[in-house]
C-alpha atoms as a PDB file:
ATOM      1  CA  UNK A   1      -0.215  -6.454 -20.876  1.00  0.00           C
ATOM      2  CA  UNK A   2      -0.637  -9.816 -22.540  1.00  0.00           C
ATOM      3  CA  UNK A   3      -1.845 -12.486 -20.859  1.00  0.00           C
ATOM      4  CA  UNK A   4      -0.018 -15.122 -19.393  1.00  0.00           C
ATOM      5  CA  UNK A   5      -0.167 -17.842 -21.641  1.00  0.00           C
ATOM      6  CA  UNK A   6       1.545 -15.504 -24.221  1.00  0.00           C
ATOM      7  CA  UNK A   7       4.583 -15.170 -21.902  1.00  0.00           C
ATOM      8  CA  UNK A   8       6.501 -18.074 -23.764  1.00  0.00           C
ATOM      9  CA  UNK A   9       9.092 -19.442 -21.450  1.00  0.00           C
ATOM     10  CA  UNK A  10       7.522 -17.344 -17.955  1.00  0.00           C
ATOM     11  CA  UNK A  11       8.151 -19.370 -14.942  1.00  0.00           C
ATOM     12  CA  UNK A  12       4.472 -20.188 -12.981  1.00  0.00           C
ATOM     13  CA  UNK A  13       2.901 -16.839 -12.286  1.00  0.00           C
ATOM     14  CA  UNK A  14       5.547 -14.851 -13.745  1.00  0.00           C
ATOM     15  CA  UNK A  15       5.569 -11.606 -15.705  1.00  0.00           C
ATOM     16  CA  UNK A  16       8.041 -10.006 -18.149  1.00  0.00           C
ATOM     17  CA  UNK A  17      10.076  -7.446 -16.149  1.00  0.00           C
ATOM     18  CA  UNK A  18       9.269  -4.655 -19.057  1.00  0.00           C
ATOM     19  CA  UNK A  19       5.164  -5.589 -18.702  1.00  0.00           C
ATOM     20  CA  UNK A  20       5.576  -4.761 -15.052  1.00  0.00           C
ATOM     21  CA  UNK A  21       7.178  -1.638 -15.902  1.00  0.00           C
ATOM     22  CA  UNK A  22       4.618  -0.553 -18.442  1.00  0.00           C
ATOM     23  CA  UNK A  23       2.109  -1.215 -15.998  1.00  0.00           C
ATOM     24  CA  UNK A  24       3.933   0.955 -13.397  1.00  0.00           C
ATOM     25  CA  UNK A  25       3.862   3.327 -15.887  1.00  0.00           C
ATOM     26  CA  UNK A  26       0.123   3.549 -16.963  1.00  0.00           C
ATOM     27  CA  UNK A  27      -0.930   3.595 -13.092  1.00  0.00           C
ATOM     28  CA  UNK A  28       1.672   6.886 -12.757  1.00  0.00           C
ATOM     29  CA  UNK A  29      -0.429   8.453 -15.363  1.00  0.00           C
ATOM     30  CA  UNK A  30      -3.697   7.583 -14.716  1.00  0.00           C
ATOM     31  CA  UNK A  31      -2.640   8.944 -11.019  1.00  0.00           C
ATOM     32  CA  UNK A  32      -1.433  12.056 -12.719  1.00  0.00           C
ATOM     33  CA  UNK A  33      -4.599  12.577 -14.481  1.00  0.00           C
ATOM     34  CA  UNK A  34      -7.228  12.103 -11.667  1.00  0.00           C
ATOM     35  CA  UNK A  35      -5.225  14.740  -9.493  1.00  0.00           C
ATOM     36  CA  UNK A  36      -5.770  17.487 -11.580  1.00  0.00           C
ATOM     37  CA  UNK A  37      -7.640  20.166 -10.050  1.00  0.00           C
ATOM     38  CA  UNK A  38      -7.196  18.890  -6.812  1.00  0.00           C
ATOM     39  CA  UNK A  39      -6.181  21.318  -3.742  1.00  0.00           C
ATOM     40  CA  UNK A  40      -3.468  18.835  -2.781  1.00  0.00           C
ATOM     41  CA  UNK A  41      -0.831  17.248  -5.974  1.00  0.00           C
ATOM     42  CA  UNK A  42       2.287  15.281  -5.664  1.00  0.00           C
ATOM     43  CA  UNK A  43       4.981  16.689  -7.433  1.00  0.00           C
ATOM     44  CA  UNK A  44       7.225  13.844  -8.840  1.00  0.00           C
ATOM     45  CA  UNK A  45       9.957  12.407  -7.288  1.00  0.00           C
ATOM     46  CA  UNK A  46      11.888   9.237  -8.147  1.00  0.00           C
ATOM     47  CA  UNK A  47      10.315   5.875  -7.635  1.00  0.00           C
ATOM     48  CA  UNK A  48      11.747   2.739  -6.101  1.00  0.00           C
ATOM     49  CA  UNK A  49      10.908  -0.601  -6.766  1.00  0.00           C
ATOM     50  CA  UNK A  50      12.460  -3.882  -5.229  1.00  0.00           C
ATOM     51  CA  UNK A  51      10.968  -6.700  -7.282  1.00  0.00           C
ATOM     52  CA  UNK A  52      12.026 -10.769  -6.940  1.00  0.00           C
ATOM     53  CA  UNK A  53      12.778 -11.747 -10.377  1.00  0.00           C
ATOM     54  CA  UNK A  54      13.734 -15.230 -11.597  1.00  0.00           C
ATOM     55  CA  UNK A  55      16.397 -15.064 -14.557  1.00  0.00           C
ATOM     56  CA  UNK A  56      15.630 -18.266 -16.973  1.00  0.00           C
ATOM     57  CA  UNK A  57      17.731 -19.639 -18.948  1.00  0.00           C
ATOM     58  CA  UNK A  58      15.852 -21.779 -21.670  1.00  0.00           C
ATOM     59  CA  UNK A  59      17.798 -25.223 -23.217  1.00  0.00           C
ATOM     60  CA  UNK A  60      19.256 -23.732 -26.952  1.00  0.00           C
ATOM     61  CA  UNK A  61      21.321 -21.155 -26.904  1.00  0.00           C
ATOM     62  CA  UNK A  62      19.056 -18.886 -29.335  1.00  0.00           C
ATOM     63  CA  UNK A  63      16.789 -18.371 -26.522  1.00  0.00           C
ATOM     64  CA  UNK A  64      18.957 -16.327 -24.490  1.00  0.00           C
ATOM     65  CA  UNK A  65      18.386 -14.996 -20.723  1.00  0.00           C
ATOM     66  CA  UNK A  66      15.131 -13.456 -20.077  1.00  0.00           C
ATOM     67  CA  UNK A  67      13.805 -11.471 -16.364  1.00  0.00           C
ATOM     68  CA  UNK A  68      10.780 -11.936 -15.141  1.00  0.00           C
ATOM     69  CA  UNK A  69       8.619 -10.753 -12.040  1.00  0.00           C
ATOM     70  CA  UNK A  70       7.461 -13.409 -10.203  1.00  0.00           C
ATOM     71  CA  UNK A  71       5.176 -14.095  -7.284  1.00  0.00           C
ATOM     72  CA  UNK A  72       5.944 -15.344  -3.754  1.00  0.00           C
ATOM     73  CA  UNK A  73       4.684 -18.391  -4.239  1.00  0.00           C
ATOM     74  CA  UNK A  74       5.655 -18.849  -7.779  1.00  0.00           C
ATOM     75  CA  UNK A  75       7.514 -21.902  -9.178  1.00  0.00           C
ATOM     76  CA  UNK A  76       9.455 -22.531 -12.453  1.00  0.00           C
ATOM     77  CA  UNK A  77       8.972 -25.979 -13.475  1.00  0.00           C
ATOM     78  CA  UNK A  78      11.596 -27.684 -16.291  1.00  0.00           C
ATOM     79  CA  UNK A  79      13.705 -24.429 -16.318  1.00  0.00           C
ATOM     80  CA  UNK A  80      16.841 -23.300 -14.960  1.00  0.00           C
ATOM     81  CA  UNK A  81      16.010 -20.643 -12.739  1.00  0.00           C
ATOM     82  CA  UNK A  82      17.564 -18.057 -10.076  1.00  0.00           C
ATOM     83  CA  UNK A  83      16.152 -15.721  -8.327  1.00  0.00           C
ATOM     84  CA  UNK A  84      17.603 -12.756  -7.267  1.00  0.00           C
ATOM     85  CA  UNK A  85      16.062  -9.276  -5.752  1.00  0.00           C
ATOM     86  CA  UNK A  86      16.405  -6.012  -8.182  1.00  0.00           C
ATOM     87  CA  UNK A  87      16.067  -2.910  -6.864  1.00  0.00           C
ATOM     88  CA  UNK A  88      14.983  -0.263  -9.621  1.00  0.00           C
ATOM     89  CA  UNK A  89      14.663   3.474  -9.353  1.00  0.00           C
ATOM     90  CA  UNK A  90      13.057   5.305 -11.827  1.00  0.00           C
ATOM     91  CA  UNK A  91      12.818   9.041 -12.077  1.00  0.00           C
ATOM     92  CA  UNK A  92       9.142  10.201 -14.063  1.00  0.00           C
ATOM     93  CA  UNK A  93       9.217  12.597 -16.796  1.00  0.00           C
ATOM     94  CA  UNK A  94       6.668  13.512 -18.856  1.00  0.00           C
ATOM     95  CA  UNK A  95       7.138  14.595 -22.451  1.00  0.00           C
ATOM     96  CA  UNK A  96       5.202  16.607 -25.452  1.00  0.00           C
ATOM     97  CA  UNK A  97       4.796  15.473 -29.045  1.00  0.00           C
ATOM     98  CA  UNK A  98       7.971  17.348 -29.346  1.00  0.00           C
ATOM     99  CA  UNK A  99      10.182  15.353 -26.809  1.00  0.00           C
ATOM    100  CA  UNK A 100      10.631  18.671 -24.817  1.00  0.00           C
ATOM    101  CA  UNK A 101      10.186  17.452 -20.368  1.00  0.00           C
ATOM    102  CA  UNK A 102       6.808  18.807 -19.150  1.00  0.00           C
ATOM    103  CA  UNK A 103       6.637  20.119 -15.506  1.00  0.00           C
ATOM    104  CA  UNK A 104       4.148  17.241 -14.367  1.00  0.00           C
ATOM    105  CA  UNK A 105       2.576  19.664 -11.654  1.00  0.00           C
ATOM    106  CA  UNK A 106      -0.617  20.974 -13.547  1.00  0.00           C
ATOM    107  CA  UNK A 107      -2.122  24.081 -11.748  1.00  0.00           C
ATOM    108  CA  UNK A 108      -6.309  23.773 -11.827  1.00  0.00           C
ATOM    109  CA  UNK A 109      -6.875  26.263 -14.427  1.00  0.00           C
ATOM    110  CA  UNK A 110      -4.177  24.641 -16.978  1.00  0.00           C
ATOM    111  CA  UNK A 111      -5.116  21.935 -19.055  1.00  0.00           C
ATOM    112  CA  UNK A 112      -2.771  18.306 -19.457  1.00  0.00           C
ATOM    113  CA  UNK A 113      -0.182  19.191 -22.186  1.00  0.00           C
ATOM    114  CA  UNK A 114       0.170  17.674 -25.538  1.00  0.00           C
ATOM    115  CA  UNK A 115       1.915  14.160 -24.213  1.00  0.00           C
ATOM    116  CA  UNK A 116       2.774  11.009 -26.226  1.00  0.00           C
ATOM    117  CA  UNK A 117       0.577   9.567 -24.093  1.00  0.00           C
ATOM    118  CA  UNK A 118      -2.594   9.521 -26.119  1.00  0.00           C
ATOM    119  CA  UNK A 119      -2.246   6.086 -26.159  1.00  0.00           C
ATOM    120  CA  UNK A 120      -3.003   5.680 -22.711  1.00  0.00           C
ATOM    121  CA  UNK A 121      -6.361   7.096 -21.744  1.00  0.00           C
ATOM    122  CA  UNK A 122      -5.705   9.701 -19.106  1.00  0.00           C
ATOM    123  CA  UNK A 123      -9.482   9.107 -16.911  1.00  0.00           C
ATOM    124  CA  UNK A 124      -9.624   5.540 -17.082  1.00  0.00           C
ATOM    125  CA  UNK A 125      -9.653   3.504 -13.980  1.00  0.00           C
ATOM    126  CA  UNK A 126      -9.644  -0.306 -13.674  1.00  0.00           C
END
């Protein structure tokens, strides 16, 4: 994710809604990845979030409407702003090279198919 003086136009504290997403995302595989070979898996089922997003609206019309995920406590300062709470459920897939789905239950002995996820690496851990 970029840091948070890149977010040009973020509210205090705020986050683009598709960073927070991509985030989700790298977690859900990293999770993935570390149960392998365990005795007990979770098969995937669709995830809900509820964020509180601000919408801002910036002062030329070029800049257009932008959602971001916000804090509790976090303010917008010289910004129109409106919060509102988004409820977003996502269903996981996983996919190989060849954009075929990819049962996301891996049995012990099997090894993690061929997913465009190289770019995320599959044992890290913060």
């Amino acid at each position: 994710m970029m840091p948070q003086e890149e977010y040009d136009g973020a509210p205090e504290g705020g986050v683009p809604l598709a960073a927070a997403v991509e985030a989700l995302r790298i977690e859900l595989t990293q999770a993935f990845a570390a149960g392998k070979g365990k005795s007990l898996r979770f098969v995937p089922a669709p995830v809900e979030l509820t964020l509180q997003v601000a919408m801002t609206t910036a002062g030329s019309v070029k800049a257009g409407v932008r959602w971001w995920l916000i804090s509790a406590g976090g303010e917008a300062s010289r910004q129109s702003v409106a919060t509102q709470t988004v409820k977003l459920t996502l269903d996981p897939r996983l996919f190989d090279a060849d954009d075929n789905p990819v049962d996301l239950l891996v049995e012990a002995d099997e090894s993690l198919p061929d997913s465009r996820t190289d770019d995320i690496p599959l044992g890290a851990h913060n």
